[in-house]
C-alpha atoms as a PDB file:
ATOM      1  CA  UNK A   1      -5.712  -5.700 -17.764  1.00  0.00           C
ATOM      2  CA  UNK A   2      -2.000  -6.494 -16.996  1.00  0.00           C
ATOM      3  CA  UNK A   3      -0.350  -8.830 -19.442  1.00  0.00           C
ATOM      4  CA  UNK A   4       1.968 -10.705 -16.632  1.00  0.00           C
ATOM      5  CA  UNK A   5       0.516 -13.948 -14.967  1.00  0.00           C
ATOM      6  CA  UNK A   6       1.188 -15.027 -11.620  1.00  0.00           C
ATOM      7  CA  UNK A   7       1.150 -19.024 -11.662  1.00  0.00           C
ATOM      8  CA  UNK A   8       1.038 -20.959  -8.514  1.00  0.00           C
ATOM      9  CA  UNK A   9       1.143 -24.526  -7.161  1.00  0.00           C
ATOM     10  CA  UNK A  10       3.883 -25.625 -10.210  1.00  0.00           C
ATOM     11  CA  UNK A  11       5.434 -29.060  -9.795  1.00  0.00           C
ATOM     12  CA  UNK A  12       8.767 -27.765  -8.556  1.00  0.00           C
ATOM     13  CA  UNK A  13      10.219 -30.116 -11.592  1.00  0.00           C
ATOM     14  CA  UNK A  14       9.037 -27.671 -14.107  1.00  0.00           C
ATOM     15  CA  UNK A  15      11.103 -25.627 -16.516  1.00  0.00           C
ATOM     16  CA  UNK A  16      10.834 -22.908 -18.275  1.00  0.00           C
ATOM     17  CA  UNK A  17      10.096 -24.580 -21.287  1.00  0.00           C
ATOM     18  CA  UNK A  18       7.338 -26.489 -20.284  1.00  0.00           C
ATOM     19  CA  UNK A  19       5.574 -23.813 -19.344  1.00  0.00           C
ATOM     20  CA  UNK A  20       6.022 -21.309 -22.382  1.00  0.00           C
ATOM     21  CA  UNK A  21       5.503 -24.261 -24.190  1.00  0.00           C
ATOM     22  CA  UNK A  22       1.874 -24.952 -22.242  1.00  0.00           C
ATOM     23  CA  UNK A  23       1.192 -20.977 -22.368  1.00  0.00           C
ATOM     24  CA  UNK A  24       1.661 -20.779 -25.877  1.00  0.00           C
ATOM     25  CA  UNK A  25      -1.960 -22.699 -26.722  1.00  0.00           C
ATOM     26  CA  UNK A  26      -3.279 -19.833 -25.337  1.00  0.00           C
ATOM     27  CA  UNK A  27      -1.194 -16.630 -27.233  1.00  0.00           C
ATOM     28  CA  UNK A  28       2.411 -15.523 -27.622  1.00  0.00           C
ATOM     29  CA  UNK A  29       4.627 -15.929 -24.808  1.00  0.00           C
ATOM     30  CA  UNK A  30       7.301 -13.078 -24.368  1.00  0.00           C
ATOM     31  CA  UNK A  31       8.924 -14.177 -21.394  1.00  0.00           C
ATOM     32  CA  UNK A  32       8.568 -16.795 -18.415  1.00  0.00           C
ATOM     33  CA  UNK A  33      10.271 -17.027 -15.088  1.00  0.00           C
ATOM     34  CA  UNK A  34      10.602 -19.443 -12.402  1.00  0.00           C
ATOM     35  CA  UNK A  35      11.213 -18.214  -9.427  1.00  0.00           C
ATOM     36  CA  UNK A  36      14.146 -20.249  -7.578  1.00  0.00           C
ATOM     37  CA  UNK A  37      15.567 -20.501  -3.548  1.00  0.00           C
ATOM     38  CA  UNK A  38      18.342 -18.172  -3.647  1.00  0.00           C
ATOM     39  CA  UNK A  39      20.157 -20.781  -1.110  1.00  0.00           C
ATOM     40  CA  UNK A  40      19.370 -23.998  -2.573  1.00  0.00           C
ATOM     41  CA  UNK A  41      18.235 -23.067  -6.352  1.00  0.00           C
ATOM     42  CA  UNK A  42      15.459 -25.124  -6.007  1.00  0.00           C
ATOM     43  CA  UNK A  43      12.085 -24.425  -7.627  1.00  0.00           C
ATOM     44  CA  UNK A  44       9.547 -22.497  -5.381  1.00  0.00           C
ATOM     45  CA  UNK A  45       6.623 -23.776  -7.229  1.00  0.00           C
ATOM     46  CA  UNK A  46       5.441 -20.476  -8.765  1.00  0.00           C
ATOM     47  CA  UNK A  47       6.570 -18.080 -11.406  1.00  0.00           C
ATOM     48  CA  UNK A  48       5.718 -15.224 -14.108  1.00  0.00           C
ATOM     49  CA  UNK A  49       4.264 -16.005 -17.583  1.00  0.00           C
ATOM     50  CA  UNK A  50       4.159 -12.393 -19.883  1.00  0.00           C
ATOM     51  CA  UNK A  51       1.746 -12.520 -22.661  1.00  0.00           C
ATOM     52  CA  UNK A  52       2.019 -10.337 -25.422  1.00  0.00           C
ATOM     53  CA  UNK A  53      -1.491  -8.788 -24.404  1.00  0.00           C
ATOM     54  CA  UNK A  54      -4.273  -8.668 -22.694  1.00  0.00           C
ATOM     55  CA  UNK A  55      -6.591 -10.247 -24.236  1.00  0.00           C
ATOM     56  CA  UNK A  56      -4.292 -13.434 -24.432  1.00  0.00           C
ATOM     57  CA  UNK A  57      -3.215 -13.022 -20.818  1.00  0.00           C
ATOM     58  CA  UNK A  58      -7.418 -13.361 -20.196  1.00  0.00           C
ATOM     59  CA  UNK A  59      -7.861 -16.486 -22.609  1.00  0.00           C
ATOM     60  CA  UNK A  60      -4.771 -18.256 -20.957  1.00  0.00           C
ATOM     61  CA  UNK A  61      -6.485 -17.586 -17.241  1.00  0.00           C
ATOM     62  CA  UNK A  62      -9.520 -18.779 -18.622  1.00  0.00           C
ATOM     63  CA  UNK A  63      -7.793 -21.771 -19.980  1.00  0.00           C
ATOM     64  CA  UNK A  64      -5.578 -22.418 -17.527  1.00  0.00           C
ATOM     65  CA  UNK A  65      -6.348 -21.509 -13.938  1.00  0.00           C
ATOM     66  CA  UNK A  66      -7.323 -24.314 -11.624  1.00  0.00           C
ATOM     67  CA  UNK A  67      -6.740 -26.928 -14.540  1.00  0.00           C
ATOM     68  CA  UNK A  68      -4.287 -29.806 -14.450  1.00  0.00           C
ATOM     69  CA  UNK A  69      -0.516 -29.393 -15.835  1.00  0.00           C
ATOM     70  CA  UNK A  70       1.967 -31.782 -14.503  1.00  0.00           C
ATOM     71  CA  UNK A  71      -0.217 -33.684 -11.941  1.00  0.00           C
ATOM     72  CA  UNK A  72      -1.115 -30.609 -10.469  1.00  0.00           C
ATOM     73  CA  UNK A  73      -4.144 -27.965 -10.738  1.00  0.00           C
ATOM     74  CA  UNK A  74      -2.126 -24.797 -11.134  1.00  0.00           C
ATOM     75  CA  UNK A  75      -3.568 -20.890  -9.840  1.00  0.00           C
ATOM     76  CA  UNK A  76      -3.328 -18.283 -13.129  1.00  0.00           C
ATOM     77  CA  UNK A  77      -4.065 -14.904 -12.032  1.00  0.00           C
ATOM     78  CA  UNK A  78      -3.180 -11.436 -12.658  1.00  0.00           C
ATOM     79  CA  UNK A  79      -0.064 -10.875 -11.094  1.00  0.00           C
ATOM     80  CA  UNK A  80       0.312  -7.818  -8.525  1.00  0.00           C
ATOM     81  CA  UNK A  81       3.440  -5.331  -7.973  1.00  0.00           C
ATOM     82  CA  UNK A  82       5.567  -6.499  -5.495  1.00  0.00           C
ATOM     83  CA  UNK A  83       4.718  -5.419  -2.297  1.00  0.00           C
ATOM     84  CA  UNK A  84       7.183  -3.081  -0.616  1.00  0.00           C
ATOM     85  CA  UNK A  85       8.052  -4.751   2.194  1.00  0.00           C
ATOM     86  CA  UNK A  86      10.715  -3.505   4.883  1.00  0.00           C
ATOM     87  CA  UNK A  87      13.741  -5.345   5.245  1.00  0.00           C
ATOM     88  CA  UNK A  88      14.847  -6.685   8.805  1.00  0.00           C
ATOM     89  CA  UNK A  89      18.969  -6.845   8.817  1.00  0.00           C
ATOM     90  CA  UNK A  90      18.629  -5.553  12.537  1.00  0.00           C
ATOM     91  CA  UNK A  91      17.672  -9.365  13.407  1.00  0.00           C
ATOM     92  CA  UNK A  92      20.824 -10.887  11.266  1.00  0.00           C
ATOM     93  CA  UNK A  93      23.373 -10.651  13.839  1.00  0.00           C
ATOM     94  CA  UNK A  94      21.417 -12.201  16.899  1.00  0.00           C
ATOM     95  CA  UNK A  95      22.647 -15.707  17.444  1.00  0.00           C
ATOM     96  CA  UNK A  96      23.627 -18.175  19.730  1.00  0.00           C
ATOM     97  CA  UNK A  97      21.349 -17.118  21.736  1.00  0.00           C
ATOM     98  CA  UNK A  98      22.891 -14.235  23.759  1.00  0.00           C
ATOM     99  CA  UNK A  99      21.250 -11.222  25.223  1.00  0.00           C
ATOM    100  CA  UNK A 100      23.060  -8.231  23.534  1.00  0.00           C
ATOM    101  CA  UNK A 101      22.033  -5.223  26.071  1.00  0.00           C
END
């Protein structure tokens, strides 16, 4: 098992000290991040919490997942690789409308 948590459905108030300092009941906490709008900077409501192993990155889904932490019930899973997904720049340049042909 991974050691990196995927945790969803954050109040988009939350900071990364709240939630190393929530992750911490269940093990050591090597390194959180919230992931922010590029744009706006704004919370997106999910981030990364990296246990320092396994076995705690188990105890704090078992803890934590669907439970309540800041008025909400918060997802703790696994988290996957990013997936590789292909980048669209062709459709950057299309606006106003026009027909380019």
């Amino acid at each position: 098992m991974e050691n990196k948590l995927y945790v969803g459905n954050l109040p988009y108030a939350t900071t990364e000290d709240e939630l190393k300092s929530h992750f911490s009941q269940a093990g050591t906490v090597t390194s959180v991040a919230l992931i922010k709008d590029r744009a706006t900077g704004r919370a997106k409501g999910f981030g990364f919490v990296e246990m320092a192993t396994a076995d705690e990155a188990q105890k704090a889904i078992s803890m934590f997942n669907g439970q309540n932490f800041m008025g909400r019930s918060i997802t703790v899973n696994v988290a996957r690789p990013p997936e590789n997904r292909p980048r669209n720049f062709g459709d950057r340049n299309r606006g106003g409308g026009q027909n380019r042909n």
